[in-house]
Protein backbone atom coordinates (compact mmCIF):
# COMPACT_ATOMS: atom_id res chain seq x y z
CA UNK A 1 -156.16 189.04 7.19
CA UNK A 2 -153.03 187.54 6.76
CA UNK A 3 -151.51 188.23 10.13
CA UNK A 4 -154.80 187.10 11.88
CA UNK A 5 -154.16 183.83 10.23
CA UNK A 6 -150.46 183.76 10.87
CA UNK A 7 -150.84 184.68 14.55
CA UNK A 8 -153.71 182.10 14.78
CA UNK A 9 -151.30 179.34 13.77
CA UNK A 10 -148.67 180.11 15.97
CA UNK A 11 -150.64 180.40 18.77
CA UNK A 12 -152.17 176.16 18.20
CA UNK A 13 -147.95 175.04 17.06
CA UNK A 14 -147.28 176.45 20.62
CA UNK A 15 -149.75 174.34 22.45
CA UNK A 16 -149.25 171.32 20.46
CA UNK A 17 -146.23 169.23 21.67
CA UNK A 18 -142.78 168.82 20.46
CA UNK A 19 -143.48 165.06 19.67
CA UNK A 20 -146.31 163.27 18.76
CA UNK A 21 -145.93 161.57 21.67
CA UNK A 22 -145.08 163.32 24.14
CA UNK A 23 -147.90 165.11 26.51
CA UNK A 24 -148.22 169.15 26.71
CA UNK A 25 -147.15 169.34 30.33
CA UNK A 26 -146.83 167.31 33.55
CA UNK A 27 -149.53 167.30 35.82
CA UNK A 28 -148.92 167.03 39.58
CA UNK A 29 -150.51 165.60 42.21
CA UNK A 30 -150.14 166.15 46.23
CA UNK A 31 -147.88 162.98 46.14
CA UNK A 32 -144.53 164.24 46.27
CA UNK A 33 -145.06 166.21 42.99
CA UNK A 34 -145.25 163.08 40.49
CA UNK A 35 -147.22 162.81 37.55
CA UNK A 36 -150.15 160.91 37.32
CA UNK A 37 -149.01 158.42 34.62
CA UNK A 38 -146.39 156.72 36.97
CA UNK A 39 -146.69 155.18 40.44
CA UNK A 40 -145.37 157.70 43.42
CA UNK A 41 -141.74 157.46 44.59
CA UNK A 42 -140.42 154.13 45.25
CA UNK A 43 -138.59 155.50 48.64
CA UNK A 44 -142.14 156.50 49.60
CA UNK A 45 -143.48 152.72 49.50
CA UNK A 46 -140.41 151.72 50.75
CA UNK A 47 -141.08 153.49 54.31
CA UNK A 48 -144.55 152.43 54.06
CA UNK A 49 -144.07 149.13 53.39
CA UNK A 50 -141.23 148.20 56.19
CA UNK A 51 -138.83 147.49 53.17
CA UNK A 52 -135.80 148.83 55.00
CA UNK A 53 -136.52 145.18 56.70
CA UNK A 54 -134.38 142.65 55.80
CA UNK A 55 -136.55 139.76 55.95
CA UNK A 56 -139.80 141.71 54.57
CA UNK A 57 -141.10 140.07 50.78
CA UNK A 58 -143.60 141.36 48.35
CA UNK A 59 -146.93 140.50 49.05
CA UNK A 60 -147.00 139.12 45.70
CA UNK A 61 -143.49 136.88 46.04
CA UNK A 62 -144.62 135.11 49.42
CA UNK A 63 -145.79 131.77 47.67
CA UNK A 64 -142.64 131.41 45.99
CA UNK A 65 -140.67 132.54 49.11
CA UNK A 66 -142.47 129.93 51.51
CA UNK A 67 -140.72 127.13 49.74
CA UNK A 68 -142.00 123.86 48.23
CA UNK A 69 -143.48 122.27 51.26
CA UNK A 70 -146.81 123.01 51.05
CA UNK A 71 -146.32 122.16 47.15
CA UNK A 72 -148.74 119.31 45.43
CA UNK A 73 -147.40 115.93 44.68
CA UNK A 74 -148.05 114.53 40.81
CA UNK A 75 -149.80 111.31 41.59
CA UNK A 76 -151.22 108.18 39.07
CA UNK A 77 -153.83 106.07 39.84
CA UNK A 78 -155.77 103.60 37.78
CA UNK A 79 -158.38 100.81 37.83
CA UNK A 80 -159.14 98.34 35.48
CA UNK A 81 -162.28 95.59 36.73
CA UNK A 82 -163.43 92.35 34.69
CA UNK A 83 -166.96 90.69 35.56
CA UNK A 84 -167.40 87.56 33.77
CA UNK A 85 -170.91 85.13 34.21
CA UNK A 86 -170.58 81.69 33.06
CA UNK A 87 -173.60 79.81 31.55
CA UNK A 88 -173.81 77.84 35.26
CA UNK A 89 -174.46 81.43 37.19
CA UNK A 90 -171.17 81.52 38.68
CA UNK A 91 -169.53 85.25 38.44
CA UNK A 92 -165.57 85.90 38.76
CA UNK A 93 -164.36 89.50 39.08
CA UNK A 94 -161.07 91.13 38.81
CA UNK A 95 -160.33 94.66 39.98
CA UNK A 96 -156.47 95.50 39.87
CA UNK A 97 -155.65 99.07 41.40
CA UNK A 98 -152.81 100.85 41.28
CA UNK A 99 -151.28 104.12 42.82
CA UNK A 100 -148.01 106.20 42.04
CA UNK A 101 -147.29 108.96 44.11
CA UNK A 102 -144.21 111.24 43.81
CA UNK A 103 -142.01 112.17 47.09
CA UNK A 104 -139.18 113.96 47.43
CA UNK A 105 -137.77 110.65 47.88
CA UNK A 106 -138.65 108.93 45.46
CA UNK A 107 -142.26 107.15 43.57
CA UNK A 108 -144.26 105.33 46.02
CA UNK A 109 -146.38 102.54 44.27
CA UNK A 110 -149.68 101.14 46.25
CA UNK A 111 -150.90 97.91 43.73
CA UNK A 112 -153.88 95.47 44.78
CA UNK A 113 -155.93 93.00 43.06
CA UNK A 114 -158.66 91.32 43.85
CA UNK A 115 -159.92 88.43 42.56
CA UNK A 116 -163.86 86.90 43.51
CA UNK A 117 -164.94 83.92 42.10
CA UNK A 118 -168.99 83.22 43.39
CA UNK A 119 -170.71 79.49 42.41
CA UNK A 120 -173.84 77.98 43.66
CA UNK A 121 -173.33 75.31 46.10
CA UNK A 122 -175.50 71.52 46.95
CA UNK A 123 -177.69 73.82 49.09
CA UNK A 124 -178.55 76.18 47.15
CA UNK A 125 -176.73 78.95 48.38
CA UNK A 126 -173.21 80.36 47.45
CA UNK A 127 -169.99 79.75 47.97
CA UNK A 128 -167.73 83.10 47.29
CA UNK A 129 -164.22 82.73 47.23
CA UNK A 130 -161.50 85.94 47.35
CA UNK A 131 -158.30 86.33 46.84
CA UNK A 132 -157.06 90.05 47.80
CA UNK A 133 -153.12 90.91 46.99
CA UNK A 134 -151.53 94.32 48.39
CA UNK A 135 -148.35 95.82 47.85
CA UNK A 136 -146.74 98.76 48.98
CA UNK A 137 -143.50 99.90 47.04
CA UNK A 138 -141.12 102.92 48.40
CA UNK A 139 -137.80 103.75 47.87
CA UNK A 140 -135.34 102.73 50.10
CA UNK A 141 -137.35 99.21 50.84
CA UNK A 142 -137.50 99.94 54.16
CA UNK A 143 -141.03 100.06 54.65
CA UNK A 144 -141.96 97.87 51.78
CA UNK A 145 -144.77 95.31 52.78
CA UNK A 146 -146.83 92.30 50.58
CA UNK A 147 -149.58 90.71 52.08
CA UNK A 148 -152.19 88.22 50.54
CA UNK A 149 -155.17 87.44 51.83
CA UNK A 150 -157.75 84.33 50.72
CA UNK A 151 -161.66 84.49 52.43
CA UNK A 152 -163.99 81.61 51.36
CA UNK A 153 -167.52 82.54 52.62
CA UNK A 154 -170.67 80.33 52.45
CA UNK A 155 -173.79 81.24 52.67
CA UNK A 156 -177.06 78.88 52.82
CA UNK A 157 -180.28 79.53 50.55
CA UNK A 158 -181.97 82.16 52.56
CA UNK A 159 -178.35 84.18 52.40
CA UNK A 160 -176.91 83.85 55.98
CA UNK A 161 -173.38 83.22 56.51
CA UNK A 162 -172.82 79.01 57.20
CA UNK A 163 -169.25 79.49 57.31
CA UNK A 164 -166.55 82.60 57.10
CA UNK A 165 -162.56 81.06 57.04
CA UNK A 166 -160.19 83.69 56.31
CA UNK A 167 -156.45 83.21 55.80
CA UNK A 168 -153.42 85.65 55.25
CA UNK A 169 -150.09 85.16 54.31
């Protein structure tokens, strides 16, 4: 009874594996002989994959390897409006906008306000007056440009336009 137990103990310490571990034995597959727990030779996906090129990248480094130029830009923009209405029923509104964009150059700022002031007139229509500043800020100050604009518009009581004067500075 003895041995029957002896041999039967023998027999499972020689399947089991030297470490805890470690598996019993390697199992192949028509690859080249490798195991299935790692990835087949690296000189076989080398020939596959051209890598014997010089200028051949990774599928998965070709973003990086393009270069920044397609790359997004961090940009800021903002808007802050006002609408006041006096106790006569004439309206002024503000809207200031601005814009920073980053270049490789350098921050680009785009800034305008506007300002519209709208009263009633002797006819009963309205008389809207605006005011419209732009400026364009890039490095370098080549290409950097002001411009103001002022537009009084008056319009009779049925709402058509008596009188449109624009003028820019």
């Amino acid at each position: 009874m003895h041995r029957i137990v002896y041999c039967a103990a023998a027999l499972l310490l020689a399947a089991l594996p030297a470490r805890a571990g470690q598996q019993a034995g390697p199992r192949t597959d028509v690859k080249q002989g490798t195991d299935d727990q790692r990835p087949s030779s690296p000189d076989q996906h080398a020939k596959s994959a051209g890598h014997w090129d010089p200028k051949h990248v990774e599928k998965s480094e070709r973003r990086s390897a393009q270069g920044s130029g397609n790359r997004a830009r961090p940009s800021k923009s903002e808007l802050h409006r006002k609408t006041e209405t006096k106790a006569d029923g004439s309206t002024r509104t503000e809207e200031e906008r601005s814009e920073v964009k980053e270049t490789a150059q350098g921050e680009v700022k785009n800034e305008s306000k506007i300002v519209s002031e709208t009263q009633r007139n002797a006819q009963g229509g309205t008389t809207t007056t605006r005011e419209v500043t732009r400026s364009h800020d890039e490095p370098g100050g080549k290409n950097d440009r002001k411009s103001t604009t002022k537009e009084t518009i008056v319009r009779d009581a049925k709402g058509n336009v008596v009188s449109d004067q624009k003028k820019s500075d």
